[in-house]
C-alpha atoms as a PDB file:
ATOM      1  CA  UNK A   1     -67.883-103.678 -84.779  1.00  0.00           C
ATOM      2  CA  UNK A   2     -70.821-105.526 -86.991  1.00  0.00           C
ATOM      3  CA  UNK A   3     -71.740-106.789 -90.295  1.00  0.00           C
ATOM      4  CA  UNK A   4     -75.006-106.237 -91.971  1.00  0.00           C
ATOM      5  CA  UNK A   5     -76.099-106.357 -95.788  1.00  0.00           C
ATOM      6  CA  UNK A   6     -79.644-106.206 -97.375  1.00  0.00           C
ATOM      7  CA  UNK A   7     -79.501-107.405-100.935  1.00  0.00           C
ATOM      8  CA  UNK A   8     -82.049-106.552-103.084  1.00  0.00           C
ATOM      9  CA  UNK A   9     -83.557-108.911-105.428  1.00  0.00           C
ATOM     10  CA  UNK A  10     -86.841-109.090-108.657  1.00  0.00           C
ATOM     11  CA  UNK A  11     -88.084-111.442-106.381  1.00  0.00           C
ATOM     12  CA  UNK A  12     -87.639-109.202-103.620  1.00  0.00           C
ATOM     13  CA  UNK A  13     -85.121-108.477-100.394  1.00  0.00           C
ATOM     14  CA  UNK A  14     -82.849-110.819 -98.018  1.00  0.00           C
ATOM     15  CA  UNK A  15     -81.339-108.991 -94.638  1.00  0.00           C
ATOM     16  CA  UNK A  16     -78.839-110.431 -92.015  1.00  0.00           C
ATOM     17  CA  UNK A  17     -76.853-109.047 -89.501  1.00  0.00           C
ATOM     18  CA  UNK A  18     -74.899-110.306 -86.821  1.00  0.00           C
ATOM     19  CA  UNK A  19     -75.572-109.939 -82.840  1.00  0.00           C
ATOM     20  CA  UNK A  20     -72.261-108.970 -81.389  1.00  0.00           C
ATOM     21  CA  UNK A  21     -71.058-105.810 -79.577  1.00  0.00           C
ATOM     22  CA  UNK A  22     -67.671-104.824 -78.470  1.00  0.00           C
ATOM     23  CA  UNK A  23     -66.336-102.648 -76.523  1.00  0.00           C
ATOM     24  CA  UNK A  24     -62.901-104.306 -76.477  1.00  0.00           C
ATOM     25  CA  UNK A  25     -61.279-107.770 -76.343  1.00  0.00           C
ATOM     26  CA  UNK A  26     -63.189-108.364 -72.606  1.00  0.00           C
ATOM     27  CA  UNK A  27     -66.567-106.381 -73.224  1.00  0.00           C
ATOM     28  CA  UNK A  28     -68.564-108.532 -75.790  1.00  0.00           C
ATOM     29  CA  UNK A  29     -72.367-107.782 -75.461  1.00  0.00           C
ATOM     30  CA  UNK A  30     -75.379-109.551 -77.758  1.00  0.00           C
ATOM     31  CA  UNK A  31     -77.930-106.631 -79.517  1.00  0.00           C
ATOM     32  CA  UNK A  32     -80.022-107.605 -82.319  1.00  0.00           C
ATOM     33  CA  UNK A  33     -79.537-105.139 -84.883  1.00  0.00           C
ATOM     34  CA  UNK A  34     -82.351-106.188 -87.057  1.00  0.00           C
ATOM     35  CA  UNK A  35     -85.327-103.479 -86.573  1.00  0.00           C
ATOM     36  CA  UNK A  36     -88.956-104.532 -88.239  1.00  0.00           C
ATOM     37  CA  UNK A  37     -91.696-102.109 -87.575  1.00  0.00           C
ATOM     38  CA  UNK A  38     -94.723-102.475 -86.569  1.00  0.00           C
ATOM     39  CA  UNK A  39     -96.351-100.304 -89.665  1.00  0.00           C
ATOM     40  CA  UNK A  40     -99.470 -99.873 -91.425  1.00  0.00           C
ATOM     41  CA  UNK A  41    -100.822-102.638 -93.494  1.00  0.00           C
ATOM     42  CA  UNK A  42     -99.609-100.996 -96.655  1.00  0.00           C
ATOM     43  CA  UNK A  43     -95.807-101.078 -96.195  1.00  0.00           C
ATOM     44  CA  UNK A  44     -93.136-103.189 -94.713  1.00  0.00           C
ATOM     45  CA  UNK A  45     -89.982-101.452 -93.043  1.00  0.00           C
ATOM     46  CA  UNK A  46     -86.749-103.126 -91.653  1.00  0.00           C
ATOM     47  CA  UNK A  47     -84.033-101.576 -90.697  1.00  0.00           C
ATOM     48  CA  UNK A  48     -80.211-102.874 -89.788  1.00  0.00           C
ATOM     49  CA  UNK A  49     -78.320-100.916 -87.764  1.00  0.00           C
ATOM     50  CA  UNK A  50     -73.702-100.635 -87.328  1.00  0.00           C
ATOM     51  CA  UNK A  51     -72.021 -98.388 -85.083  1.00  0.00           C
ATOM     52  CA  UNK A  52     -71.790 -96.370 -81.929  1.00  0.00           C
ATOM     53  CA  UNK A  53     -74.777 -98.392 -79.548  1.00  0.00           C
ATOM     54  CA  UNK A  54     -76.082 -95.803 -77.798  1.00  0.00           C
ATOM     55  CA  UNK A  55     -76.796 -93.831 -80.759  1.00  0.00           C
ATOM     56  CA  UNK A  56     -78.404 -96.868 -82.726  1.00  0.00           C
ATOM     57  CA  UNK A  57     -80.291 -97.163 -80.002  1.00  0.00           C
ATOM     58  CA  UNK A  58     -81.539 -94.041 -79.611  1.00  0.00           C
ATOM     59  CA  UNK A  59     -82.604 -93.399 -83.088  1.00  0.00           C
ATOM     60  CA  UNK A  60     -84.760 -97.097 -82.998  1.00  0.00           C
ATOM     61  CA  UNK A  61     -86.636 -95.171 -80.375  1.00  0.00           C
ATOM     62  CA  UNK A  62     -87.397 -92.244 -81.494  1.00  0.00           C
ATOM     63  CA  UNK A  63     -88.554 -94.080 -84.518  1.00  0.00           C
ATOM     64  CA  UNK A  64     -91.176 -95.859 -82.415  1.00  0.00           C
ATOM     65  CA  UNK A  65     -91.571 -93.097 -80.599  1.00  0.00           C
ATOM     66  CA  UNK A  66     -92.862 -91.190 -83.594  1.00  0.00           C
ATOM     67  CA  UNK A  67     -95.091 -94.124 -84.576  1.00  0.00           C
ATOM     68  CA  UNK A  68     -96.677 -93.888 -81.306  1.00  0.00           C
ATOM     69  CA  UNK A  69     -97.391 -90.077 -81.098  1.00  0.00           C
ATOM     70  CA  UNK A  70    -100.103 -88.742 -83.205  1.00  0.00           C
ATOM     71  CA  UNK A  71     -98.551 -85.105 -83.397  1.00  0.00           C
ATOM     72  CA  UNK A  72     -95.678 -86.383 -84.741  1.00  0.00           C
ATOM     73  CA  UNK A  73     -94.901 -84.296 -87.811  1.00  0.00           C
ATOM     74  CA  UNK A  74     -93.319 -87.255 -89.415  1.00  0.00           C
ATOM     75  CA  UNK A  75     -93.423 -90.816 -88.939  1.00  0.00           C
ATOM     76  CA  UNK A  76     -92.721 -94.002 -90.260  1.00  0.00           C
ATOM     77  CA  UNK A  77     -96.502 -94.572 -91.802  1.00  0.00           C
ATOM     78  CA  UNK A  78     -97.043 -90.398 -92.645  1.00  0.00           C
ATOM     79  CA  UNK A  79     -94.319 -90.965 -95.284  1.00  0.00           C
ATOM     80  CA  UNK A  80     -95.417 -91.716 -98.788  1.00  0.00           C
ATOM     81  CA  UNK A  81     -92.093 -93.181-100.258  1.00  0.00           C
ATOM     82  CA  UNK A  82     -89.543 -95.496 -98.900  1.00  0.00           C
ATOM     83  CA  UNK A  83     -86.631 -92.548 -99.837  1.00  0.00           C
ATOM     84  CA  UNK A  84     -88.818 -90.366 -97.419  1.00  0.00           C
ATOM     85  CA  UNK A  85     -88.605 -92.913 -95.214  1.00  0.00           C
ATOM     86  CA  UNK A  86     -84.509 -92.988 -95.776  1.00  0.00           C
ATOM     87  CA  UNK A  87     -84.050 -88.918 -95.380  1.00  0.00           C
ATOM     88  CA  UNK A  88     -86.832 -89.176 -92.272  1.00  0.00           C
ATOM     89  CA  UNK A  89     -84.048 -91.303 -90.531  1.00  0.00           C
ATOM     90  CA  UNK A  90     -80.891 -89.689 -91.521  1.00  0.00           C
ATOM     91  CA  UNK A  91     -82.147 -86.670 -89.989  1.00  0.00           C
ATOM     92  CA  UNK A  92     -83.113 -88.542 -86.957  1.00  0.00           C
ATOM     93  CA  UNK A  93     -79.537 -89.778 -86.768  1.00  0.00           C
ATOM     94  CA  UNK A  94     -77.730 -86.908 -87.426  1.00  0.00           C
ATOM     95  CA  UNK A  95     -79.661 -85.071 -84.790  1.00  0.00           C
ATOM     96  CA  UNK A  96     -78.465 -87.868 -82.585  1.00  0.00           C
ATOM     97  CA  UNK A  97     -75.295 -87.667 -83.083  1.00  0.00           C
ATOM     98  CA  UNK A  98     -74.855 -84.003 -82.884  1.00  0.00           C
ATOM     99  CA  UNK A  99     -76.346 -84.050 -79.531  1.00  0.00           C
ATOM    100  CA  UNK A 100     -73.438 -86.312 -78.232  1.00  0.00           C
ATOM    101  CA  UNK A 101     -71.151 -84.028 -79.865  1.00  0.00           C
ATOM    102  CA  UNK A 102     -69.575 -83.997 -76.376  1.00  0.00           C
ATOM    103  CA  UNK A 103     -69.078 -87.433 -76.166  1.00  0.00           C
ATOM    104  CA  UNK A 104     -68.011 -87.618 -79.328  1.00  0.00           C
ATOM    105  CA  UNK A 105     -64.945 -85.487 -78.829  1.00  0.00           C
ATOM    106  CA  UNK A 106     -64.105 -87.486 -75.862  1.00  0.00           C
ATOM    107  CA  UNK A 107     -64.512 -90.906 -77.770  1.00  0.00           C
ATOM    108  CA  UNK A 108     -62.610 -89.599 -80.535  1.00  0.00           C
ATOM    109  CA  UNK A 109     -65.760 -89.233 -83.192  1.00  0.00           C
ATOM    110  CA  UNK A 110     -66.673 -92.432 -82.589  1.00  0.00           C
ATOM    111  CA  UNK A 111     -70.396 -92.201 -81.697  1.00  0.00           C
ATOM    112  CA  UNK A 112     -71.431 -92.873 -85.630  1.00  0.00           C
ATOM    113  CA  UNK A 113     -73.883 -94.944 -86.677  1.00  0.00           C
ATOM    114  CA  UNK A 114     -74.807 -96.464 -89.809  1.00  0.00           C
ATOM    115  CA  UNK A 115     -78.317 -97.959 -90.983  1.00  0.00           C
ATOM    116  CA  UNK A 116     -79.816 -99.767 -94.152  1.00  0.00           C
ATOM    117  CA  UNK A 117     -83.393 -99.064 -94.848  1.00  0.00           C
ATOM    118  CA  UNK A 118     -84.958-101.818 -96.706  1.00  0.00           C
ATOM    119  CA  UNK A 119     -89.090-102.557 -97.434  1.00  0.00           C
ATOM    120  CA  UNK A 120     -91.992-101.473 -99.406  1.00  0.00           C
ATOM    121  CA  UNK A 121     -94.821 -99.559 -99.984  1.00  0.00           C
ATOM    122  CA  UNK A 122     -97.680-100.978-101.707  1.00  0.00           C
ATOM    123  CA  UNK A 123     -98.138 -99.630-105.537  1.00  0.00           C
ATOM    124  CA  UNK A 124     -94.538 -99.046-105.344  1.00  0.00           C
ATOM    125  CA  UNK A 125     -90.850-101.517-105.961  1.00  0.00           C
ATOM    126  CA  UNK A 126     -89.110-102.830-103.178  1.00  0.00           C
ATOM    127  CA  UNK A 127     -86.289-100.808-102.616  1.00  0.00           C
ATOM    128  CA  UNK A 128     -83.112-101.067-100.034  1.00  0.00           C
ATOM    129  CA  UNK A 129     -81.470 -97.883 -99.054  1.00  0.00           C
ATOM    130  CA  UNK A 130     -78.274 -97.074 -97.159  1.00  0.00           C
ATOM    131  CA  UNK A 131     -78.180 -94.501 -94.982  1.00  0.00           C
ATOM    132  CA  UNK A 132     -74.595 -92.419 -94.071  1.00  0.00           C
ATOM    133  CA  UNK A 133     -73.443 -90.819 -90.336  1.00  0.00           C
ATOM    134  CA  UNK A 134     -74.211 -88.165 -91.924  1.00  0.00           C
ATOM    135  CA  UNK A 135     -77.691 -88.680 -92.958  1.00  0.00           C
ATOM    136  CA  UNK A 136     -77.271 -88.530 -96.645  1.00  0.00           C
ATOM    137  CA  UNK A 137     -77.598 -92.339 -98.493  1.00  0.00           C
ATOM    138  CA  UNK A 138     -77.593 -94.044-101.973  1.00  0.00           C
ATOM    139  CA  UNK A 139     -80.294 -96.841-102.716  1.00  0.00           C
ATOM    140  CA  UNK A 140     -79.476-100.621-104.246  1.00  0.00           C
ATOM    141  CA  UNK A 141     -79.242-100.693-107.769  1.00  0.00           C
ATOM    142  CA  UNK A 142     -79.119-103.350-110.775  1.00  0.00           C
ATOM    143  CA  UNK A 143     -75.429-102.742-110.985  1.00  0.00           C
ATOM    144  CA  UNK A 144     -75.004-102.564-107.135  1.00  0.00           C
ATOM    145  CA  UNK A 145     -77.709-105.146-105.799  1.00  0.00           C
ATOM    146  CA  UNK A 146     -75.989-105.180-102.223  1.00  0.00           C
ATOM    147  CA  UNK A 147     -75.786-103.051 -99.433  1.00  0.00           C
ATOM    148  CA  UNK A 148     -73.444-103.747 -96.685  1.00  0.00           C
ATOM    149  CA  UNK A 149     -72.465-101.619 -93.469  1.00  0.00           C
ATOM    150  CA  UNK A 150     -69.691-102.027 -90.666  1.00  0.00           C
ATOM    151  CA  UNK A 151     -67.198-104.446 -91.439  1.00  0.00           C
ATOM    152  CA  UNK A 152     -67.680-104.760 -94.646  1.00  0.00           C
ATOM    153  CA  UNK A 153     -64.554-105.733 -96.662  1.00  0.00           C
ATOM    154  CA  UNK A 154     -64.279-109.519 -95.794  1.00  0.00           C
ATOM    155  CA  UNK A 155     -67.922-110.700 -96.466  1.00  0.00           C
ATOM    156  CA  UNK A 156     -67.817-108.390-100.010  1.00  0.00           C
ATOM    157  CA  UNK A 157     -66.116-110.794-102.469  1.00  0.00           C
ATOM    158  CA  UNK A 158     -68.365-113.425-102.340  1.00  0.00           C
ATOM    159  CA  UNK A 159     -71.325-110.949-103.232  1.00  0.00           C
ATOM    160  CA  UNK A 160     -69.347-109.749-105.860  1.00  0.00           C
ATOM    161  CA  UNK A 161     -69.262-113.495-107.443  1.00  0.00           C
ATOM    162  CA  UNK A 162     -72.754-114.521-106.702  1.00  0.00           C
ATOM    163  CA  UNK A 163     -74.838-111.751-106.339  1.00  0.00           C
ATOM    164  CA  UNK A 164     -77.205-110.827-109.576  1.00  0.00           C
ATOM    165  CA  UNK A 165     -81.245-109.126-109.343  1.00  0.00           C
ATOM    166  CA  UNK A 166     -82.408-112.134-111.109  1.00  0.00           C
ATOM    167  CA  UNK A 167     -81.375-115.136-108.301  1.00  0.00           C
ATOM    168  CA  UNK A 168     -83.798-116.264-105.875  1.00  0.00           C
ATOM    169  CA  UNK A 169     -84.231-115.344-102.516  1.00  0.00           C
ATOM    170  CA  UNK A 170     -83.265-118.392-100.745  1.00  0.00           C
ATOM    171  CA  UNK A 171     -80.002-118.431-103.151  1.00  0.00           C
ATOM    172  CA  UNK A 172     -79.242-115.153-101.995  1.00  0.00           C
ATOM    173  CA  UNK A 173     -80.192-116.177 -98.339  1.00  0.00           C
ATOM    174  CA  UNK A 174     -77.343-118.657 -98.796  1.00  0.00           C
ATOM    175  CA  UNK A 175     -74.559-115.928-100.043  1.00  0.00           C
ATOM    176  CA  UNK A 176     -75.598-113.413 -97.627  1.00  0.00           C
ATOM    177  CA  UNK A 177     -74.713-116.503 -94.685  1.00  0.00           C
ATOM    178  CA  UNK A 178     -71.491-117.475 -96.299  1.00  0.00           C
ATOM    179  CA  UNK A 179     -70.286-113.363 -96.621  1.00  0.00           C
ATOM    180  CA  UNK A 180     -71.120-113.208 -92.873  1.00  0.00           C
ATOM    181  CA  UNK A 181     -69.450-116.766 -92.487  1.00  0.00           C
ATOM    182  CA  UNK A 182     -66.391-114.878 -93.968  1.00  0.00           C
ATOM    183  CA  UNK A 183     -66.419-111.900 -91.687  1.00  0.00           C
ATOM    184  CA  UNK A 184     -67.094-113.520 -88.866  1.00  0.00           C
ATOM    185  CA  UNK A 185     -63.753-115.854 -89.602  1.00  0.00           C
ATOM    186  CA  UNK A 186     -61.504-112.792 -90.325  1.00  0.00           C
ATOM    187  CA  UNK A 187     -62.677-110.345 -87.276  1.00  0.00           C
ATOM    188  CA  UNK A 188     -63.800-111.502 -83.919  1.00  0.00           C
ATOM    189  CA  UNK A 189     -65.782-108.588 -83.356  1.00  0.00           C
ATOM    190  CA  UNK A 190     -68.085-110.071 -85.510  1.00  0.00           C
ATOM    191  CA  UNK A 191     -70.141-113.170 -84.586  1.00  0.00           C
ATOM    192  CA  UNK A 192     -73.319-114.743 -83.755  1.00  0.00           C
ATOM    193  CA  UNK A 193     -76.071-115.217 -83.760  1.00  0.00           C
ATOM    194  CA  UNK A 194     -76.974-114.342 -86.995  1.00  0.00           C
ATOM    195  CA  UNK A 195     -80.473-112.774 -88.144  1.00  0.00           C
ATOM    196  CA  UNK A 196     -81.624-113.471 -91.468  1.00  0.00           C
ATOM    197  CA  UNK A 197     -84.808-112.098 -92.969  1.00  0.00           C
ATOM    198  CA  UNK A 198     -86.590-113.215 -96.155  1.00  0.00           C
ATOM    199  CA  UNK A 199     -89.214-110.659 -97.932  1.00  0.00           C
ATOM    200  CA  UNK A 200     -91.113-111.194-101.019  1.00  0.00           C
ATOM    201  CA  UNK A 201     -91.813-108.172-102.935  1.00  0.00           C
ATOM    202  CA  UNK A 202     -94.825-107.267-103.087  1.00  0.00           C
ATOM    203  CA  UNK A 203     -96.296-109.486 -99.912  1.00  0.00           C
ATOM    204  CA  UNK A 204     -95.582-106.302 -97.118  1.00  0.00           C
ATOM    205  CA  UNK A 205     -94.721-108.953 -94.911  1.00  0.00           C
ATOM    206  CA  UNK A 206     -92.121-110.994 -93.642  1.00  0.00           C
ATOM    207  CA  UNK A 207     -91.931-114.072 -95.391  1.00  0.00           C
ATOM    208  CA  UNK A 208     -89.348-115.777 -92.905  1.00  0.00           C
ATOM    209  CA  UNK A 209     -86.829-114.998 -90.182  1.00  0.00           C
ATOM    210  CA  UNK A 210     -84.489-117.075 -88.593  1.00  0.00           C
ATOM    211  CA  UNK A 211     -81.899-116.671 -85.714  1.00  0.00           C
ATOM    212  CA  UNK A 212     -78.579-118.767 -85.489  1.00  0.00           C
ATOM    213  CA  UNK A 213     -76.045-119.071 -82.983  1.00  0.00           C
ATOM    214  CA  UNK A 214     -72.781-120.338 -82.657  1.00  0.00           C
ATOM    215  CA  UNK A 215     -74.246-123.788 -82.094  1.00  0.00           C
ATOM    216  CA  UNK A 216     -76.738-124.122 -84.452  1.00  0.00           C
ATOM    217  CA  UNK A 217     -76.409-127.147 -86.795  1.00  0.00           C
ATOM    218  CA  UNK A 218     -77.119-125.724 -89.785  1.00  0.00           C
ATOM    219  CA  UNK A 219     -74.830-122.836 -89.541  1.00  0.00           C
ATOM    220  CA  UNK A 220     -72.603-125.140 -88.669  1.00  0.00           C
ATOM    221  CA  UNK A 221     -72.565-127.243 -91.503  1.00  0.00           C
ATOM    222  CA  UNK A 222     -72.862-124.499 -94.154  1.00  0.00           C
ATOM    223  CA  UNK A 223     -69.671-123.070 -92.421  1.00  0.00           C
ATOM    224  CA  UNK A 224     -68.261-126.522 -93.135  1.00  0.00           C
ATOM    225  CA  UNK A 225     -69.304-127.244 -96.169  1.00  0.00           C
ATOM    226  CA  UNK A 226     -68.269-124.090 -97.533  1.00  0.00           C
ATOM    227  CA  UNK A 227     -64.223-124.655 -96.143  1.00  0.00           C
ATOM    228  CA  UNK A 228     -64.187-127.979 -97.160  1.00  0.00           C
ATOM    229  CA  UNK A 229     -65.691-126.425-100.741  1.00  0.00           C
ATOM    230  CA  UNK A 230     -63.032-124.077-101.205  1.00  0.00           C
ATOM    231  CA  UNK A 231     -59.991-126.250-100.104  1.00  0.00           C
ATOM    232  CA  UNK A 232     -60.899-128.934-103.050  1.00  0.00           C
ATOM    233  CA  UNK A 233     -61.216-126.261-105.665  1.00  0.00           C
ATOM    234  CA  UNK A 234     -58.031-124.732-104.366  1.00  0.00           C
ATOM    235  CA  UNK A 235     -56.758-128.414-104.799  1.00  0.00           C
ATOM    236  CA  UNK A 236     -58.070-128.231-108.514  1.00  0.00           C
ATOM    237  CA  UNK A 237     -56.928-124.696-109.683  1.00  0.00           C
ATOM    238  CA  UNK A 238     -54.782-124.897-112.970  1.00  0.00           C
ATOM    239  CA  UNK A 239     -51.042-125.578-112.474  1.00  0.00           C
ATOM    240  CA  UNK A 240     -48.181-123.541-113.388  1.00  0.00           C
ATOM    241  CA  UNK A 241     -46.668-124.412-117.088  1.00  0.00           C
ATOM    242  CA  UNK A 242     -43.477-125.712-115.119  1.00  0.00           C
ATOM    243  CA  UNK A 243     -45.736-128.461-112.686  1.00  0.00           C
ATOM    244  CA  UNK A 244     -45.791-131.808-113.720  1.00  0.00           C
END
């Protein structure tokens, strides 16, 4: 299992993902699952990646495969929108995935993958797009400013709270580290280290990207001051009308 969400942002996009891969209790392996691109100078293209390895892995390739070839009918810099760019790749992983139909019946359909698209084209918004097994996807919105993919349900409340278009990106940076703080608490198959990737919009490059791991101060400490947080206001909630 993983945990990635993009949110999108005015001032522009925040990714993060985790690093861990499991193929049971006593198999953990460490993959980044944070893709940038190396694209033309008019667009920026990340992409975060959940699910079955082998199929995440091959559809990173054939993307930079594609990039590579110059007969390649389609490609990541022959595409003239970033929802191109989002149907381009959803074919590429459906195709995937259909030819390990075999070893999907053996594994019990479990050779899905997942993927959030998220950059920009210049002359065009920043957008952040998530992309189905199936190859279909929805983009961020103003009333859905997050995209999240894998295991998703304990790192979603906190977005929920925070999350807005209009808070900065280091703000946002923050949330995005204390909803993968949360997953990686509640599900083991989630954990470090953590990517997290800043973009401004309009600057079609990355502005910063870090990598924690289990050791690293600051992760620590926002891990602890975010336990210690909740436990006082927990401490401070209003009482029942029968408490003295």
């Amino acid at each position: 299992m993983t945990y990635c969400v993009s949110i999108h942002l005015d001032a522009g996009l925040v990714f993060a993902s985790d690093s861990r891969t499991s193929a049971g209790v006593d198999d953990l392996s460490i993959y980044s699952k944070m893709h940038h691109f190396a694209t033309a100078p008019d667009r920026l293209v990340v992409l975060l990646s959940a699910g079955n390895l082998a199929t995440t892995q091959s559809v990173i390739k054939q993307v930079e495969r594609d990039l590579r070839n110059p007969d390649a009918e389609q490609h990541l810099n022959s595409l003239a929108h970033l929802d191109e760019i989002a149907h381009y790749i959803g074919e590429i992983s459906a195709n995937v995935q259909s030819g390990f139909s075999g070893q999907a019946e053996q594994n019990g359909g479990m050779m899905e993958a997942s993927f959030i698209l998220g950059g920009q084209i210049r002359g065009q918004m920043h957008e952040a797009y998530l992309i189905y097994p199936q190859g279909n996807y929805i983009a961020a919105s103003r009333d859905k400013p997050f995209l999240q993919i894998g295991e998703v349900k304990y790192g979603k409340p906190i977005l929920d709270r925070i999350i807005e278009p209009a808070i900065g990106l280091e703000r946002a940076a923050r949330c995005a580290m204390i909803s993968m703080d949360a997953s990686m608490r509640s599900n083991l198959s989630v954990g470090p280290p953590i990517e997290l990737m800043l973009v401004e919009a309009d600057a079609l490059v990355v502005g910063r990207r870090c990598r924690f791991d289990d050791r690293d101060p600051y992760l620590q400490e926002l891990s602890q001051a975010w336990s210690d947080g909740l436990k006082q206001l927990f401490l401070e909630l209003p009482r029942f009308s029968w408490e003295k």
